[in-house]
PDB file of N, CA and C in Angstrom:
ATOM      1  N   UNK A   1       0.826  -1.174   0.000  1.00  0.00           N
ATOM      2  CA  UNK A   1       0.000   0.000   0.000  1.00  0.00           C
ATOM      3  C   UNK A   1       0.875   1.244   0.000  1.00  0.00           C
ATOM      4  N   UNK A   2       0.040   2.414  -0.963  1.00  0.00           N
ATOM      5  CA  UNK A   2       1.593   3.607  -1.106  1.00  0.00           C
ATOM      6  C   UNK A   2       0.769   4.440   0.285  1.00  0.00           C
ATOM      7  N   UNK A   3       1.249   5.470   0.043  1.00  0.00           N
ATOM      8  CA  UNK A   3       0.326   6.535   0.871  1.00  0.00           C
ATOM      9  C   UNK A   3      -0.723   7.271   0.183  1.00  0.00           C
ATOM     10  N   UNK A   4      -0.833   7.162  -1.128  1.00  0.00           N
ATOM     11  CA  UNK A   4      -2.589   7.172  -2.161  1.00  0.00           C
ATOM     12  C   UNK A   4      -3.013   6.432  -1.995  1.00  0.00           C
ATOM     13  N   UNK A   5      -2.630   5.089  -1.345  1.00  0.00           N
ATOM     14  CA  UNK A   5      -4.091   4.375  -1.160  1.00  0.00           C
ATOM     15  C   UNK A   5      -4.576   4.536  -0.034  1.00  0.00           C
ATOM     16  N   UNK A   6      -3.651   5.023   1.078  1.00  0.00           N
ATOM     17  CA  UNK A   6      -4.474   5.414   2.211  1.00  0.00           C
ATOM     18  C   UNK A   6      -5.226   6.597   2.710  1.00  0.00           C
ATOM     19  N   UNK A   7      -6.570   6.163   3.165  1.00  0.00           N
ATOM     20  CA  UNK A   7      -7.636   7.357   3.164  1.00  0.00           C
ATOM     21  C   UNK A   7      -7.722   7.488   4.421  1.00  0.00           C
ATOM     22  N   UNK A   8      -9.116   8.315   5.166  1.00  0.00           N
ATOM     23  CA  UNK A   8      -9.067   9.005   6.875  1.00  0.00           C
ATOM     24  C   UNK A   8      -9.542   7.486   6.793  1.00  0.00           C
ATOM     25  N   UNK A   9     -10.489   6.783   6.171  1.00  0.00           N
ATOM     26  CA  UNK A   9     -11.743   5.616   6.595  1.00  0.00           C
ATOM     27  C   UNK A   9     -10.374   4.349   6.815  1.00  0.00           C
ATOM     28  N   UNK A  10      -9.552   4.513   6.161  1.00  0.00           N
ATOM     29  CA  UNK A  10      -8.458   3.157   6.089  1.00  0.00           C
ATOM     30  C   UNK A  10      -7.679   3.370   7.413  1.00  0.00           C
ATOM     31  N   UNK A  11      -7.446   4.432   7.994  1.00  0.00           N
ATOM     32  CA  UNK A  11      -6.534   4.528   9.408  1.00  0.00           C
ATOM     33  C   UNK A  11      -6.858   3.941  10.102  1.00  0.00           C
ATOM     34  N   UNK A  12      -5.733   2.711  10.794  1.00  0.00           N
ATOM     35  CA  UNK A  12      -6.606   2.150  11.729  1.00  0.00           C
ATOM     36  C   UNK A  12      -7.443   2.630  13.180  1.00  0.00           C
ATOM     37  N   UNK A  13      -8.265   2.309  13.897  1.00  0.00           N
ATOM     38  CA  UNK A  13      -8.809   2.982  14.631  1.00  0.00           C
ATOM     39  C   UNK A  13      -8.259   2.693  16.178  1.00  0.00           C
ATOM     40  N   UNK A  14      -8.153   3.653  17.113  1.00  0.00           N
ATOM     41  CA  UNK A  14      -8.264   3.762  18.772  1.00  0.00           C
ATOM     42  C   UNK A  14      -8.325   1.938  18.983  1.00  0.00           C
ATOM     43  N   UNK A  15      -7.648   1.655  19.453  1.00  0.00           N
ATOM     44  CA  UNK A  15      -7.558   0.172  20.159  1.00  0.00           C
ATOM     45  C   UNK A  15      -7.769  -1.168  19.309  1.00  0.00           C
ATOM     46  N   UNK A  16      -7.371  -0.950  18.179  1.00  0.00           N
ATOM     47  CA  UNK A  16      -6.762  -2.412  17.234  1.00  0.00           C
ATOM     48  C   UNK A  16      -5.743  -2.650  16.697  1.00  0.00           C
ATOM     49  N   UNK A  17      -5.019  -3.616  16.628  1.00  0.00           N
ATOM     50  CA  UNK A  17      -3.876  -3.935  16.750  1.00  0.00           C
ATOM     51  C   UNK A  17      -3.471  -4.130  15.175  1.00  0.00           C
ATOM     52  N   UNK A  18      -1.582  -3.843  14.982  1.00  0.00           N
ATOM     53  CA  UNK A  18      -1.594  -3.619  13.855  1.00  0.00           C
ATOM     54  C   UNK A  18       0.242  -3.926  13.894  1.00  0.00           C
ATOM     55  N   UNK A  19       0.722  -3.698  13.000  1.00  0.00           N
ATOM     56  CA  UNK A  19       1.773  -4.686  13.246  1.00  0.00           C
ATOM     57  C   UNK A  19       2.837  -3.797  12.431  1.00  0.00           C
ATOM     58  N   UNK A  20       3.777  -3.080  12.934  1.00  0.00           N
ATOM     59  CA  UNK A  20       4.834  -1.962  12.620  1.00  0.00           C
ATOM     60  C   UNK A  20       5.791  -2.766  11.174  1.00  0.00           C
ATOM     61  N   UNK A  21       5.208  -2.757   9.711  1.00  0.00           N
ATOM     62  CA  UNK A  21       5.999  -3.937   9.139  1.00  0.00           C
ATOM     63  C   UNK A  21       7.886  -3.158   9.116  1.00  0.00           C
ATOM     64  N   UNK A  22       8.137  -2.022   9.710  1.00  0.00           N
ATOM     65  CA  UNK A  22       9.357  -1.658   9.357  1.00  0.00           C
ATOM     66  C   UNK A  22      10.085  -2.584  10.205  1.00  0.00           C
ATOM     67  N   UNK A  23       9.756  -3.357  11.398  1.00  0.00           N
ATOM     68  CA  UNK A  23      10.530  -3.937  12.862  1.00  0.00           C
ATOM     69  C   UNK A  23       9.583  -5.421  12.716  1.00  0.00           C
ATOM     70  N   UNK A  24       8.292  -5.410  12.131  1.00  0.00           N
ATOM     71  CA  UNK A  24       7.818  -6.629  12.479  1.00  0.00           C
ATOM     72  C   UNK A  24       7.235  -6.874  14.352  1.00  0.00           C
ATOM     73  N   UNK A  25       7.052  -6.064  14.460  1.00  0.00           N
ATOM     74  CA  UNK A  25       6.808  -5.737  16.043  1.00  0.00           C
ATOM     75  C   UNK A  25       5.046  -5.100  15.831  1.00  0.00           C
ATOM     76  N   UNK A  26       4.245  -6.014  16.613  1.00  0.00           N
ATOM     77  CA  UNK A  26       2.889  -5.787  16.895  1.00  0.00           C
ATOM     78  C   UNK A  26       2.441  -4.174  18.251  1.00  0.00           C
ATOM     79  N   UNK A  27       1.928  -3.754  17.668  1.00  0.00           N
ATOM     80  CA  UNK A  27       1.426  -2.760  18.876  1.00  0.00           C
ATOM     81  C   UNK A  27      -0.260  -2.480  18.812  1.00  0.00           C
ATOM     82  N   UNK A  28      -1.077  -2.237  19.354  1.00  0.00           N
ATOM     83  CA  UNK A  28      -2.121  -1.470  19.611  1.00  0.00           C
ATOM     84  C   UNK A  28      -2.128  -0.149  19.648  1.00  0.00           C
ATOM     85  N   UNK A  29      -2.974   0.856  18.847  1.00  0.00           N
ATOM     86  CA  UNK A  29      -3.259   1.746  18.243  1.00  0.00           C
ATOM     87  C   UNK A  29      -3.837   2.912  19.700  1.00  0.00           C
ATOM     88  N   UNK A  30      -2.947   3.614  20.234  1.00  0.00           N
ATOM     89  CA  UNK A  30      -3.811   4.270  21.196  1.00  0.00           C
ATOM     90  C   UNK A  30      -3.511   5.599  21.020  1.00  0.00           C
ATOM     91  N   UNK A  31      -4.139   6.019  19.634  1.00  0.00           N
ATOM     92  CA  UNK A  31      -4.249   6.936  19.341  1.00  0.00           C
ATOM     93  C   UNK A  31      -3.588   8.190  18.209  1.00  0.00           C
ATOM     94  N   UNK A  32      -3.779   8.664  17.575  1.00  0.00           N
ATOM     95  CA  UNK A  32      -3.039   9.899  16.545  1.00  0.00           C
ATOM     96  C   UNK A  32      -2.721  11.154  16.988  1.00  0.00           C
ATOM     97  N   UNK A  33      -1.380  11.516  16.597  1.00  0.00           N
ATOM     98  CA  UNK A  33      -0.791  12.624  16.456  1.00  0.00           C
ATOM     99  C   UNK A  33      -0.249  13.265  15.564  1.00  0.00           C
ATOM    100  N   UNK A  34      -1.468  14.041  14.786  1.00  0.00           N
ATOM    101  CA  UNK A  34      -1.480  14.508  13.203  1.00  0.00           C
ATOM    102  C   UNK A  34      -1.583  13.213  12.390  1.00  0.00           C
ATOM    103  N   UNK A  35      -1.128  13.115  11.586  1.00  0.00           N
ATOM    104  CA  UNK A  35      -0.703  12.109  10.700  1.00  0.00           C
ATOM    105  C   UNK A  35      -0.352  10.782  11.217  1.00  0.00           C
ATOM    106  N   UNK A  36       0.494  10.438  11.992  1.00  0.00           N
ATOM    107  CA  UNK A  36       1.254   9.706  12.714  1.00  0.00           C
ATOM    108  C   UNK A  36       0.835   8.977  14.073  1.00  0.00           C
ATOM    109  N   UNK A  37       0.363   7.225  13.414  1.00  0.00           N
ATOM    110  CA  UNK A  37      -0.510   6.505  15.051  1.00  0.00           C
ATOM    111  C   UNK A  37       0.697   6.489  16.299  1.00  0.00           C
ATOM    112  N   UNK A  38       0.111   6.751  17.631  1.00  0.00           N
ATOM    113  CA  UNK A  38       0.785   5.839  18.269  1.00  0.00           C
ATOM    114  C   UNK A  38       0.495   4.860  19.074  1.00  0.00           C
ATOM    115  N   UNK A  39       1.652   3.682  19.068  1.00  0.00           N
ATOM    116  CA  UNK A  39       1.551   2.161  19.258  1.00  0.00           C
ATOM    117  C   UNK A  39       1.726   2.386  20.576  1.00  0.00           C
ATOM    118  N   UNK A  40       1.640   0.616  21.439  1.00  0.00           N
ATOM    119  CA  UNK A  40       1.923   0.372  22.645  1.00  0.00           C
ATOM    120  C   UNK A  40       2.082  -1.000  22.319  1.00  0.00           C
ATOM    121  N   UNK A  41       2.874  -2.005  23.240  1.00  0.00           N
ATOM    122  CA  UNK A  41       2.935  -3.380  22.848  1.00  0.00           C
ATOM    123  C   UNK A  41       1.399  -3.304  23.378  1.00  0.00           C
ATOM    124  N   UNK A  42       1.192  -5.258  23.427  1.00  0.00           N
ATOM    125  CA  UNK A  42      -0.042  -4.924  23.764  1.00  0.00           C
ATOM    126  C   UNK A  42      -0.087  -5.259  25.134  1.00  0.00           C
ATOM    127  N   UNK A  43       1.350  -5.529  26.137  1.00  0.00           N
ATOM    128  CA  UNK A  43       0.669  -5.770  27.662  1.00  0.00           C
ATOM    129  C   UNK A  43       1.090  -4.616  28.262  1.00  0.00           C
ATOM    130  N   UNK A  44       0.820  -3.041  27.193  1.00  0.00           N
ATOM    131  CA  UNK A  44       1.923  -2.182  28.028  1.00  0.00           C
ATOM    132  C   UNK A  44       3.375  -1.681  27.642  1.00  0.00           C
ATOM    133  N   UNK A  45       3.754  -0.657  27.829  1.00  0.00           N
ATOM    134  CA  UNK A  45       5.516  -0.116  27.862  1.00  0.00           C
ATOM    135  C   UNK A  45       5.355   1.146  27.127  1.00  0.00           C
ATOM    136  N   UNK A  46       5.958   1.128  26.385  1.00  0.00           N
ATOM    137  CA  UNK A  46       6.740   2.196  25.561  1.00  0.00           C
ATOM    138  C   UNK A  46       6.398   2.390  24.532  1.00  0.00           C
ATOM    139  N   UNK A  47       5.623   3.680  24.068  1.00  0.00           N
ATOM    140  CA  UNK A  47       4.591   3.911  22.985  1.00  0.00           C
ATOM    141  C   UNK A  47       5.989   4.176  22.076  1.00  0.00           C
ATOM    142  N   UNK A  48       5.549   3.730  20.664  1.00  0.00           N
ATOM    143  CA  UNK A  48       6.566   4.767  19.697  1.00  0.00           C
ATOM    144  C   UNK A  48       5.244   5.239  18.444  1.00  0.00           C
ATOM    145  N   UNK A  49       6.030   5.773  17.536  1.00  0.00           N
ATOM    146  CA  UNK A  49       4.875   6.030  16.294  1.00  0.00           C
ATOM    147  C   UNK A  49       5.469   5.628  15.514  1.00  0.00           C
ATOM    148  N   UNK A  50       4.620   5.790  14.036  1.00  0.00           N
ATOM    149  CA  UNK A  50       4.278   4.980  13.004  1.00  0.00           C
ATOM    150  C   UNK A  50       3.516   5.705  12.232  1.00  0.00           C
ATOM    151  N   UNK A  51       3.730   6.125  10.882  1.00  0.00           N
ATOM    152  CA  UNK A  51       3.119   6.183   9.458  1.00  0.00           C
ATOM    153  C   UNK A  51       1.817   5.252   9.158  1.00  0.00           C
ATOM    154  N   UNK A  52       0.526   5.777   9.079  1.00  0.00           N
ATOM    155  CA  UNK A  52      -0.258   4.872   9.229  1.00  0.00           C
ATOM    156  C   UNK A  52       0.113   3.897   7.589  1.00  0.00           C
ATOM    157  N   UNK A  53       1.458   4.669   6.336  1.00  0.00           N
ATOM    158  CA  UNK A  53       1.762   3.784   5.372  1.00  0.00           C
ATOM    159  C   UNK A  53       2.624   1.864   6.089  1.00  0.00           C
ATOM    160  N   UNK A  54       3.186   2.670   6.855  1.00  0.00           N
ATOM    161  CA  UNK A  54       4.055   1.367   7.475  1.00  0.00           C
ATOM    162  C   UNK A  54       3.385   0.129   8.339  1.00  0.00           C
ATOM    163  N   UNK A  55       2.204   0.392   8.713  1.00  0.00           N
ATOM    164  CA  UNK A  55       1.760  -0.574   9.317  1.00  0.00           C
ATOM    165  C   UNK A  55       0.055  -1.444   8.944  1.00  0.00           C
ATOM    166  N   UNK A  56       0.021  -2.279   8.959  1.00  0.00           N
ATOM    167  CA  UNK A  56      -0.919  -3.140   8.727  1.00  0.00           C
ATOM    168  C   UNK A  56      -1.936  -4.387   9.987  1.00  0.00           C
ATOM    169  N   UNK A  57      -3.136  -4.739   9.423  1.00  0.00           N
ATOM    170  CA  UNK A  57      -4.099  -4.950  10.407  1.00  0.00           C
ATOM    171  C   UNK A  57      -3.192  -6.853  11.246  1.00  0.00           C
ATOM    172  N   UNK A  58      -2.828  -6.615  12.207  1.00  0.00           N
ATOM    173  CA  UNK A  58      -2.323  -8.080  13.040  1.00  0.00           C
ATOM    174  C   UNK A  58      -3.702  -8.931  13.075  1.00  0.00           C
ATOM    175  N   UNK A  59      -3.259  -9.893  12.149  1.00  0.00           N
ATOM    176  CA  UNK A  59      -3.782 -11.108  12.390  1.00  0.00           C
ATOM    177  C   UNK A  59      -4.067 -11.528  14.264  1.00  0.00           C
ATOM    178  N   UNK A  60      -4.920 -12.714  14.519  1.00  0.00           N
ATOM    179  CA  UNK A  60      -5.355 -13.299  15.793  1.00  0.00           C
ATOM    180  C   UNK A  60      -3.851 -13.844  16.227  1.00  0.00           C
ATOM    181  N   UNK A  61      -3.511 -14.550  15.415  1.00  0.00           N
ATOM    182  CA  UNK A  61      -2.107 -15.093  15.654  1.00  0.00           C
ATOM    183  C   UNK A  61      -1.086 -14.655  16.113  1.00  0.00           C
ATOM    184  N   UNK A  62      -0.587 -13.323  15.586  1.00  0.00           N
ATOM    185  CA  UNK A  62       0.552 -12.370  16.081  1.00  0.00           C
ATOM    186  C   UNK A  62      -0.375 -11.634  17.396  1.00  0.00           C
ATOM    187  N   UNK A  63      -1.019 -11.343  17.099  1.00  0.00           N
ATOM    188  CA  UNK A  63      -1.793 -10.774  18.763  1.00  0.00           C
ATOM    189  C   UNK A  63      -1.476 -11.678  19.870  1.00  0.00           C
ATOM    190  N   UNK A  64      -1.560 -12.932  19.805  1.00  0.00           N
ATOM    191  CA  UNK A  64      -1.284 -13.630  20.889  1.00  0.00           C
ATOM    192  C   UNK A  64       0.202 -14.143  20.886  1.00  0.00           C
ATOM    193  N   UNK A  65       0.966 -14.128  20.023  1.00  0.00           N
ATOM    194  CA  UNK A  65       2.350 -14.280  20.211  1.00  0.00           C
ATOM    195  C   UNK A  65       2.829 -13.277  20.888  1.00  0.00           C
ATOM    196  N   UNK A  66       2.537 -12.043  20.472  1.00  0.00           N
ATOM    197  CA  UNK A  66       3.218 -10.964  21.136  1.00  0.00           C
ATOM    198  C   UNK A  66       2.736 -10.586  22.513  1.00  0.00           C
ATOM    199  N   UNK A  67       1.185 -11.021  23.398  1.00  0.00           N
ATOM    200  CA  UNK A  67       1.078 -10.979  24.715  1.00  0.00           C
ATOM    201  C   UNK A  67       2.082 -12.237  25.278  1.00  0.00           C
ATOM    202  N   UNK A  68       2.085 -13.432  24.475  1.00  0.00           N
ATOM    203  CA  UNK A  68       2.848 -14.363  25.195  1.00  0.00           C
ATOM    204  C   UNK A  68       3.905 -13.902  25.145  1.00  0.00           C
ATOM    205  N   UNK A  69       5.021 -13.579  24.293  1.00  0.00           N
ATOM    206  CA  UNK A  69       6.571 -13.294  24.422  1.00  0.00           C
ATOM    207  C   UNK A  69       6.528 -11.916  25.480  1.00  0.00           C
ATOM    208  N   UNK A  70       5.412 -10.964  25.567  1.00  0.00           N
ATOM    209  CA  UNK A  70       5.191 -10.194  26.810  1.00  0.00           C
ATOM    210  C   UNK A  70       5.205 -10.955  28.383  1.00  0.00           C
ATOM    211  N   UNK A  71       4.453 -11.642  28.013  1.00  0.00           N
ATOM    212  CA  UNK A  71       4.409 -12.236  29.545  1.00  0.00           C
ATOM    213  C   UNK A  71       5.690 -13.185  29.909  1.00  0.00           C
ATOM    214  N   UNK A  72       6.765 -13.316  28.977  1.00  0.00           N
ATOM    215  CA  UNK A  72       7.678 -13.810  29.364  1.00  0.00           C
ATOM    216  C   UNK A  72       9.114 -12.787  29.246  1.00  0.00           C
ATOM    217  N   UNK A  73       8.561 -11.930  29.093  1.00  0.00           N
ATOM    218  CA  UNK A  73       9.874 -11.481  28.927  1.00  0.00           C
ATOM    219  C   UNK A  73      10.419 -10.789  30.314  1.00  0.00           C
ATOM    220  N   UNK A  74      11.648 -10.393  30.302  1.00  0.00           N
ATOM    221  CA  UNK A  74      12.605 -10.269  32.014  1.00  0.00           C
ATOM    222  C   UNK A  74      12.310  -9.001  32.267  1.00  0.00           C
ATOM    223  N   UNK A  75      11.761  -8.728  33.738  1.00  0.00           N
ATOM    224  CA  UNK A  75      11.573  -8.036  34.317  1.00  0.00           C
ATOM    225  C   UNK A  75      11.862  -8.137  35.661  1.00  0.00           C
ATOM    226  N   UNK A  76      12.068  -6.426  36.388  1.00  0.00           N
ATOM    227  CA  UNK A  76      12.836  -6.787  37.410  1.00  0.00           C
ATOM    228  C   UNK A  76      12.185  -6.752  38.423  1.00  0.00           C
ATOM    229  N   UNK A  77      12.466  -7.637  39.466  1.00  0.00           N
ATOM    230  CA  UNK A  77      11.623  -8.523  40.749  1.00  0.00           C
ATOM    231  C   UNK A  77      11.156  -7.380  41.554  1.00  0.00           C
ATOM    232  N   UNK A  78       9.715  -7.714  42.062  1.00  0.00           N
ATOM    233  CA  UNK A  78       9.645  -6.333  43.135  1.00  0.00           C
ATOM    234  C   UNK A  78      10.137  -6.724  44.253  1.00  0.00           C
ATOM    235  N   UNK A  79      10.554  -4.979  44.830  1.00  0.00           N
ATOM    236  CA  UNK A  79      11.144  -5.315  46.301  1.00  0.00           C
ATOM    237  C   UNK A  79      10.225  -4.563  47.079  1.00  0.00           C
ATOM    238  N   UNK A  80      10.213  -5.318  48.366  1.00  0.00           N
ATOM    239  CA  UNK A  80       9.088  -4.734  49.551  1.00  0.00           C
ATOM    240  C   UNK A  80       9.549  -2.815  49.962  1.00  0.00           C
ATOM    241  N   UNK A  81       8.959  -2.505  50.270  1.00  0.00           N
ATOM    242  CA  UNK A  81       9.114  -1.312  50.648  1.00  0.00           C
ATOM    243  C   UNK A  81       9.359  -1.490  52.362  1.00  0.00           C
ATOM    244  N   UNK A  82      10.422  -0.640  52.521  1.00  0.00           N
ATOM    245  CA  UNK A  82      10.850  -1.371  53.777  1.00  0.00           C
ATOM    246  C   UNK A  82       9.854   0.295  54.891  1.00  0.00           C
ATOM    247  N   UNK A  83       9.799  -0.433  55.867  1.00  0.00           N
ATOM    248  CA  UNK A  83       9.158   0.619  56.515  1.00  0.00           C
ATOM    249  C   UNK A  83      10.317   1.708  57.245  1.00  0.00           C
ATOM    250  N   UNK A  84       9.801   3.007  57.876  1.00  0.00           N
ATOM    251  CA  UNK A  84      10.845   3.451  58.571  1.00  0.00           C
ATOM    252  C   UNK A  84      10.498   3.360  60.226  1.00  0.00           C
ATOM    253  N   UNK A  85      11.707   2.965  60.586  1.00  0.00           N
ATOM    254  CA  UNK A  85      11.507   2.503  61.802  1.00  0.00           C
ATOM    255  C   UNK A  85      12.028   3.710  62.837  1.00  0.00           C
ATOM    256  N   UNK A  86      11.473   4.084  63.614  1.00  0.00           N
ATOM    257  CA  UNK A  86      11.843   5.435  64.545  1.00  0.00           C
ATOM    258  C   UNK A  86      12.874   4.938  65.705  1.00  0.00           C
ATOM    259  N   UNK A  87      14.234   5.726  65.813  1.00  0.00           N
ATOM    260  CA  UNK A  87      15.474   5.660  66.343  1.00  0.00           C
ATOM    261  C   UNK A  87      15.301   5.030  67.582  1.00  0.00           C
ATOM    262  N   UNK A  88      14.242   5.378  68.493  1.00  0.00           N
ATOM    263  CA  UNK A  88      13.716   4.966  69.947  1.00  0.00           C
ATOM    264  C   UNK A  88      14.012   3.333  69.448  1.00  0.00           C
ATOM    265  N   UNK A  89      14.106   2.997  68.448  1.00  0.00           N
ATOM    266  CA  UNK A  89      13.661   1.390  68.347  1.00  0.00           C
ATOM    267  C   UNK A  89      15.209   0.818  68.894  1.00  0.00           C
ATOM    268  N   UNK A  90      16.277   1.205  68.257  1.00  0.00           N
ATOM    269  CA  UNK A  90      17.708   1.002  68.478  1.00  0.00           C
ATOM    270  C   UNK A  90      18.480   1.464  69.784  1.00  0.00           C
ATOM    271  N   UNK A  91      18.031   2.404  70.359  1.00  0.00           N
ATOM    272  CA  UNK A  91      18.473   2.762  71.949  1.00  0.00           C
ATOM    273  C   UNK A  91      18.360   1.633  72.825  1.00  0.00           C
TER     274      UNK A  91
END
């Protein structure tokens, strides 16, 4: 598809998923800025944008590959929040 074939009705819309073909990387559509969608994976992170020429509608298939390789990918462990303990405690 060039950018003449794309019209306002062809942009994809607010919350469907679509698949960045420059990276091959799936995101969800949350929203336009001018010209230009921007993505989110789909469990979350780091929006980037996209040419609504560069990207196309994600199949069922890549939608769920890309929450699964989300839900596995490394993240870092939470740590408890430690309380503060008042000095009287150590005297």
């Amino acid at each position: 598809m060039t950018t003449s074939d794309h019209s306002a009705d062809q942009t994809p819309r607010t919350g469907t998923f679509v698949v960045d073909t420059r990276w091959g990387k799936v995101g969800q559509v949350m929203g336009h800025e001018g010209p230009r969608l921007q993505l989110r994976p789909p469990l979350g992170g780091c929006e980037w944008e996209a040419a609504p020429e560069v990207v196309r509608p994600a199949t069922e298939a890549e939608q769920l590959s890309a929450k699964v390789r989300g839900n596995h990918s490394p993240r870092p462990a939470a740590r408890p929040i430690n309380p503060v303990v008042p000095l009287t405690w150590y005297e």
